[in-house]
N, C-alpha and C. Protein backbone atom coordinates (compact mmCIF):
# COMPACT_ATOMS: atom_id res chain seq x y z
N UNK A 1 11.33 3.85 35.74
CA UNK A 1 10.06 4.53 35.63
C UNK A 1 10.24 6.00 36.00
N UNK A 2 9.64 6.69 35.11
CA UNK A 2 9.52 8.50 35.61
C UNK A 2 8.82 9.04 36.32
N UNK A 3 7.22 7.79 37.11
CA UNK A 3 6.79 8.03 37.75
C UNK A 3 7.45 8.44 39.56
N UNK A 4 7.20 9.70 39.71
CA UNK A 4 7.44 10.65 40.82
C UNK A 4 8.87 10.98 40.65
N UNK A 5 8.95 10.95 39.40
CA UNK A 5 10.72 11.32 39.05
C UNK A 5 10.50 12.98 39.27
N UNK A 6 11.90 13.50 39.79
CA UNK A 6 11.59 15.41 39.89
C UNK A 6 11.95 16.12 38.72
N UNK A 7 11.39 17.01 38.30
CA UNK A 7 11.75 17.53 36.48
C UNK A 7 12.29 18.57 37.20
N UNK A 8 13.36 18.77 37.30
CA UNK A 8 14.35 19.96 37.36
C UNK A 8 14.15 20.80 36.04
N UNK A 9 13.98 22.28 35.97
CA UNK A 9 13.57 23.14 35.61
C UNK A 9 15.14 23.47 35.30
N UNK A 10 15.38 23.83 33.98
CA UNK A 10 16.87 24.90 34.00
C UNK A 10 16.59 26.06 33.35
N UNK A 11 15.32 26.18 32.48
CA UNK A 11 14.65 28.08 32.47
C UNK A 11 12.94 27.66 32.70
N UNK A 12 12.30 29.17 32.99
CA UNK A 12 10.52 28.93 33.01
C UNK A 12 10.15 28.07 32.27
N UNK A 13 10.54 28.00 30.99
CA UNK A 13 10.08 27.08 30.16
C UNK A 13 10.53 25.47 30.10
N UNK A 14 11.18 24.86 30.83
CA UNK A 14 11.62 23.60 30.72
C UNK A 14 10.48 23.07 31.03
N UNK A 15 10.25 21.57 30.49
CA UNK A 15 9.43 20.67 31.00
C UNK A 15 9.35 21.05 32.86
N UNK A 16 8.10 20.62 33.10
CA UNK A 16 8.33 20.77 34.67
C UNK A 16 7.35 19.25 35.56
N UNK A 17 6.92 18.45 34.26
CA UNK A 17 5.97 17.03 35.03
C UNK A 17 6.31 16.33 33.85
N UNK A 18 5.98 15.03 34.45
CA UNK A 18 5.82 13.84 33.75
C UNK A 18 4.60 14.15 32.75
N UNK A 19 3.73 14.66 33.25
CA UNK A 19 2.53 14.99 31.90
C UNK A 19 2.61 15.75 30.89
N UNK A 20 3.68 17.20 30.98
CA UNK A 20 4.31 17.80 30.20
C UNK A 20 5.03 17.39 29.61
N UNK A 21 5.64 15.90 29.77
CA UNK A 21 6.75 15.59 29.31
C UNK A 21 5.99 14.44 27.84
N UNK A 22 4.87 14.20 28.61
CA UNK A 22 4.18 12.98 27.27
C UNK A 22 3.71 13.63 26.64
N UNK A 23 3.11 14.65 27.62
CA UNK A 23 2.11 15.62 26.52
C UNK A 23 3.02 16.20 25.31
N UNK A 24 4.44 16.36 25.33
CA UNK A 24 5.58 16.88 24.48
C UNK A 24 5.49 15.55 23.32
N UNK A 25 6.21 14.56 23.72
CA UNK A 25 6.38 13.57 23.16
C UNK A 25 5.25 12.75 21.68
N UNK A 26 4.09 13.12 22.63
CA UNK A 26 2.72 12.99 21.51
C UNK A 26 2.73 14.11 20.79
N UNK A 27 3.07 14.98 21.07
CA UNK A 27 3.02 16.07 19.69
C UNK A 27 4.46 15.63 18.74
N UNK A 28 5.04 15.46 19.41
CA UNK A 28 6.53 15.17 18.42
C UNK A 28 6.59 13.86 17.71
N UNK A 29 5.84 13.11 18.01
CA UNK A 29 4.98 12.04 16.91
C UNK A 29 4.35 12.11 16.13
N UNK A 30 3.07 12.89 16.66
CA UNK A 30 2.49 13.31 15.53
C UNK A 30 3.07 14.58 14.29
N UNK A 31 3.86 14.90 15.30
CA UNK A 31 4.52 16.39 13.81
C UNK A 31 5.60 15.43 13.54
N UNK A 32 6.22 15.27 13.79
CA UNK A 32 7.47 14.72 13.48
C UNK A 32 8.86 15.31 14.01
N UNK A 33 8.21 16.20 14.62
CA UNK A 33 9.14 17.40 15.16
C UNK A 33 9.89 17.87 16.27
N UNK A 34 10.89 17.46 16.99
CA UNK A 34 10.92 17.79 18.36
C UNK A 34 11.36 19.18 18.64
N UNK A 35 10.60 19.81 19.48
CA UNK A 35 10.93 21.29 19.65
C UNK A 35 11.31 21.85 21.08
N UNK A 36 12.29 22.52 21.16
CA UNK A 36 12.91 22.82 22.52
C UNK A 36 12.84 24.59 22.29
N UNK A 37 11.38 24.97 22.97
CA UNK A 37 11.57 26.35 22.73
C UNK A 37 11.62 27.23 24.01
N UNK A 38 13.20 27.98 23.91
CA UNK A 38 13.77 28.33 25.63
C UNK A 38 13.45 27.21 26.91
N UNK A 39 13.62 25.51 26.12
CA UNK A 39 13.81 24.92 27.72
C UNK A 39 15.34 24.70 28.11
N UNK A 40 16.28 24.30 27.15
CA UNK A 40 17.22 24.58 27.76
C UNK A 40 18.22 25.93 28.41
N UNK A 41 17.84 27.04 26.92
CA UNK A 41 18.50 28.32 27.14
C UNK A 41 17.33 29.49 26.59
N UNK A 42 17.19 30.53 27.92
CA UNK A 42 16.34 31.13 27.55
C UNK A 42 16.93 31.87 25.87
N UNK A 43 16.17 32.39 25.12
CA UNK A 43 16.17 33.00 24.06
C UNK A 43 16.80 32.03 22.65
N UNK A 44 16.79 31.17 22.97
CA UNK A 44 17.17 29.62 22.13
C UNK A 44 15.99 28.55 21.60
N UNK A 45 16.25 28.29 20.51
CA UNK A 45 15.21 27.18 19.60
C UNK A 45 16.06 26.24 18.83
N UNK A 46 15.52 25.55 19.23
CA UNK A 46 15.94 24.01 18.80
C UNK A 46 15.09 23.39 18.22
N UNK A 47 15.05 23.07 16.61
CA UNK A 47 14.34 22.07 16.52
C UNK A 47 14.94 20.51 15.63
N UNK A 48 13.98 19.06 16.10
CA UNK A 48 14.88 18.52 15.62
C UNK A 48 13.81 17.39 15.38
N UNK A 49 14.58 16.30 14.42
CA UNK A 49 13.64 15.42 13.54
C UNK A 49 14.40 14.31 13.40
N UNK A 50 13.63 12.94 13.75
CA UNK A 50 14.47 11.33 13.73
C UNK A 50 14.66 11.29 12.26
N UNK A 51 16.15 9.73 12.64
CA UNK A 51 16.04 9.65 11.20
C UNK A 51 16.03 7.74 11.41
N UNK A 52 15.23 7.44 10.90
CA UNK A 52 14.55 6.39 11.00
C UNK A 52 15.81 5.23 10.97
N UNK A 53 15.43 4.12 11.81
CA UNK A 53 16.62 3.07 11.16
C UNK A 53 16.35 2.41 10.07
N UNK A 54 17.25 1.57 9.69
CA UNK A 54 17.72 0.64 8.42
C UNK A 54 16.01 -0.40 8.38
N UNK A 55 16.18 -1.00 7.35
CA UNK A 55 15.33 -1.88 7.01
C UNK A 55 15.19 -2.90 7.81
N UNK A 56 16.61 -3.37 7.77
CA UNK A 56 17.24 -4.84 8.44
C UNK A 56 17.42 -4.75 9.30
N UNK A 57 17.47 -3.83 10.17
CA UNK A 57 18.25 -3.95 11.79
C UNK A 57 17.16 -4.89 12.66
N UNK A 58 17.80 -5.66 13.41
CA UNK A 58 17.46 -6.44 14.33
C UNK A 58 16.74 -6.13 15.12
N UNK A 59 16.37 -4.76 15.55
CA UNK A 59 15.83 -4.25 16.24
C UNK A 59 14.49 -3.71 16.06
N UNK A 60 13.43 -4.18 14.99
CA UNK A 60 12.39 -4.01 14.76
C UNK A 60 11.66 -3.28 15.95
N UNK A 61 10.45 -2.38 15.62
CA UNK A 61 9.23 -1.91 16.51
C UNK A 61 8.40 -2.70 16.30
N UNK A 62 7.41 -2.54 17.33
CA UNK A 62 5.97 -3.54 17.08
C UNK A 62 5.41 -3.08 16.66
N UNK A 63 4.99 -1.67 16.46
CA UNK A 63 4.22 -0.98 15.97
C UNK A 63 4.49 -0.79 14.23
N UNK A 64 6.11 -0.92 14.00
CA UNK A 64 6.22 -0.83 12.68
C UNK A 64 7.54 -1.60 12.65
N UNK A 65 6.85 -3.26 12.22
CA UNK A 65 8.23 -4.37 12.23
C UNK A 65 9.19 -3.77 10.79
N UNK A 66 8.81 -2.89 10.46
CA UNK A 66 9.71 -3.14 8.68
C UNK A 66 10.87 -2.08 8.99
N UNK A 67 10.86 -1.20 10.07
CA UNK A 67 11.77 -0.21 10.68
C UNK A 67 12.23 -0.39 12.25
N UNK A 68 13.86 -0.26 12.39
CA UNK A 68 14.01 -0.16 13.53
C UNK A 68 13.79 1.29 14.42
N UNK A 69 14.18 1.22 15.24
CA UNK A 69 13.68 2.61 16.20
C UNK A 69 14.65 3.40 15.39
N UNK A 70 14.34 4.66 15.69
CA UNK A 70 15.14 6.12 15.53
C UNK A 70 16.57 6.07 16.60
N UNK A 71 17.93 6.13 16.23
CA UNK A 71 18.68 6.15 16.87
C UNK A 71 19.51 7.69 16.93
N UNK A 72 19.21 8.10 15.46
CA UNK A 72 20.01 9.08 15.38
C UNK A 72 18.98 10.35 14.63
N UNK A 73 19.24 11.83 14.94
CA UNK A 73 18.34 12.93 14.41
C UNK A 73 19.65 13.88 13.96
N UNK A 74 18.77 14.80 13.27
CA UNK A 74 19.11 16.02 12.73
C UNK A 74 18.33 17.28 13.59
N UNK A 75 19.17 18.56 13.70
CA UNK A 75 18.65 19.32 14.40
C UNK A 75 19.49 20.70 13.86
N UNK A 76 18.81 22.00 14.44
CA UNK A 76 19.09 22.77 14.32
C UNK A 76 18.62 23.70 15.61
N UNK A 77 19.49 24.76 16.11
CA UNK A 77 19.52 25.38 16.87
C UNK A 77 19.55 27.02 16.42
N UNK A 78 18.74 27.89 17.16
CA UNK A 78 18.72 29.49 16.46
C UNK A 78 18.21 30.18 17.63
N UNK A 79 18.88 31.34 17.68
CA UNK A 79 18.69 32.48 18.73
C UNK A 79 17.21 33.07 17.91
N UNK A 80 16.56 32.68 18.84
CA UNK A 80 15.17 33.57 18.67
C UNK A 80 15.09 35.16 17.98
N UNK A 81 15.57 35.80 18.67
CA UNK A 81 15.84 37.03 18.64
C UNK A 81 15.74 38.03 17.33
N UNK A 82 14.87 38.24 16.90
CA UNK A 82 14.56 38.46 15.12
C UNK A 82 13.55 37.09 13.96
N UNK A 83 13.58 36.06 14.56
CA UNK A 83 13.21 35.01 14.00
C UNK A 83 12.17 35.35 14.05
N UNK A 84 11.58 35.45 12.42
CA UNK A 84 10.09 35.79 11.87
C UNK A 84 9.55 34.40 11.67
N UNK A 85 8.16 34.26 11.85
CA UNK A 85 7.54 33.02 11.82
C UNK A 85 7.78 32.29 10.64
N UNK A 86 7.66 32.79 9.44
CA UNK A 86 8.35 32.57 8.18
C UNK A 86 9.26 31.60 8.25
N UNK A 87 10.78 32.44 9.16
CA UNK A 87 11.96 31.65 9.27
C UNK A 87 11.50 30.36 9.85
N UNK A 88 10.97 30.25 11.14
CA UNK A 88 10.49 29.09 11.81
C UNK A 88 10.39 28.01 11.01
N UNK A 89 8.89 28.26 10.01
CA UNK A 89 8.42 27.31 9.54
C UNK A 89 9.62 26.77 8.27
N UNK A 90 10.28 27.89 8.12
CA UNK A 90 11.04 26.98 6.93
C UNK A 90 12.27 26.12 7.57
N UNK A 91 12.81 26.66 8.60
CA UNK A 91 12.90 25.78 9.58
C UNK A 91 12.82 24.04 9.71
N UNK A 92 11.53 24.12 10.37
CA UNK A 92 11.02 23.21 10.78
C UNK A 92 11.12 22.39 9.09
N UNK A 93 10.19 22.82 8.07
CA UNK A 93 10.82 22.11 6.98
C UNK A 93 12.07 21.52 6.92
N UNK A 94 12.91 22.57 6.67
CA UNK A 94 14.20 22.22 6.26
C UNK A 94 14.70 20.98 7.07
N UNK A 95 14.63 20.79 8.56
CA UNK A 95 15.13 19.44 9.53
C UNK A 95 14.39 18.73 9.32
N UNK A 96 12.93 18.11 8.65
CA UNK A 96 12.08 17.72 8.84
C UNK A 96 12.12 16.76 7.27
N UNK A 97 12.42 17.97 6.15
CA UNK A 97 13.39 17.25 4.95
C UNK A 97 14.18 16.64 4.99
N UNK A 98 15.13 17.18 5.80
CA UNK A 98 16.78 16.51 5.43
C UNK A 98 16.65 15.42 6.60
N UNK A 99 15.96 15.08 7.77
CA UNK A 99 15.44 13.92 8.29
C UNK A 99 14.97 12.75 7.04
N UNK A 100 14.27 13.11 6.51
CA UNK A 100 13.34 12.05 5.75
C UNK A 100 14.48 12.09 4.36
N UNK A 101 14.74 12.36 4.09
CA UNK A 101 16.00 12.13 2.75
C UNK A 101 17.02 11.77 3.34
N UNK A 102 17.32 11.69 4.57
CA UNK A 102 18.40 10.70 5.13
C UNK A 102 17.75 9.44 4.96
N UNK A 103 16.52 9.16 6.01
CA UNK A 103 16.21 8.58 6.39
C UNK A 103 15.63 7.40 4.61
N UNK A 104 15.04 8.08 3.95
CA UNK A 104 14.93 7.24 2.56
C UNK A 104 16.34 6.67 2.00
N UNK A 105 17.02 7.89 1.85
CA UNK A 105 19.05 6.70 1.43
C UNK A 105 19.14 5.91 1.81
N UNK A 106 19.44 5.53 3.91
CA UNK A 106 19.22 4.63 4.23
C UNK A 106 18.40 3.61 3.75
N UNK A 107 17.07 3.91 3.50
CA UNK A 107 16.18 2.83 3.36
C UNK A 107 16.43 2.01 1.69
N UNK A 108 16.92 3.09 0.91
CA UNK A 108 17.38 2.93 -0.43
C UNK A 108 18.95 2.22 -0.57
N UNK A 109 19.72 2.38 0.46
CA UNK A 109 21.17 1.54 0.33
C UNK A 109 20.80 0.31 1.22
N UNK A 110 20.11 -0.10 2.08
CA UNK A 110 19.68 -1.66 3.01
C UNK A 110 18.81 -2.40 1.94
N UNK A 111 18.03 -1.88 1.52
CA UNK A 111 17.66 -2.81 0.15
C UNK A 111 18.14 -2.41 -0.69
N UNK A 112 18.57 -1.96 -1.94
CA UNK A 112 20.22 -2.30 -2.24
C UNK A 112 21.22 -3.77 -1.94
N UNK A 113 21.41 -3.37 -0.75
CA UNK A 113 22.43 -4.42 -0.50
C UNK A 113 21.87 -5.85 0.17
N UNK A 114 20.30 -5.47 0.52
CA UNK A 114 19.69 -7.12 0.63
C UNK A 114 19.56 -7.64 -0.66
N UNK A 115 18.84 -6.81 -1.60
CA UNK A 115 18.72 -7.44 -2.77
C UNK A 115 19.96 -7.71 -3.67
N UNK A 116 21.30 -7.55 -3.38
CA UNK A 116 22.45 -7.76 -4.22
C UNK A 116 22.77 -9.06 -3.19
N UNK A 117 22.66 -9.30 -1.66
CA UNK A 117 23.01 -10.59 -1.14
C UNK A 117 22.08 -11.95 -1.81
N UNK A 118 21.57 -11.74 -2.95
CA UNK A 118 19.95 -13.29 -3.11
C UNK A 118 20.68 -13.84 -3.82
């Protein structure tokens, strides 16, 4: 449990509570997006996007039995420093694409190969 866990700070901007930390998490659900802006290194952006599991994996969610959890992401990292909002957002596209076109192959080679096992 993270309850009364200590959020060590490594710049101003790092998470610094457990409420900052969900409050993060619910936005990165709903965007799809996880964003690290100057928490690990000041003047650094990170952003990054799941890539969904296989059809079949054993490991179903409850919330969505037809997919397993996210094990693995795509990300990208960029020195702030000149980055026009422009860049950002295409950005955030671009990991947010190549997330979900992974994540469809996958879903396109597991059925595939269920439907060649009948």
């Amino acid at each position: 449990s993270l309850a009364g866990h200590r959020f060590e700070r490594v710049t101003r901007h790092s998470v610094g509570s457990l409420g900052a930390l969900l409050k993060q998490l619910r936005q990165c659900r709903a965007t799809g997006l996880a964003v690290d802006d100057e928490e690990a290194a000041e003047g650094m952006l990170c952003l990054g996007a799941a890539i969904q599991g296989s059809l079949q994996a054993p490991d179903r969610t409850e919330s969505d039995p037809g997919m397993a959890p996210a094990r693995h992401a795509v990300a990208v990292s960029v020195i702030k420093a000149g980055l026009s909002a422009r860049r950002r957002r295409e950005l955030e596209h671009g990991v947010k694409s190549l997330a979900s076109a992974i994540t469809n192959e996958l879903r396109t080679q597991t059925f595939a190969q269920s439907s060649g096992n009948r």
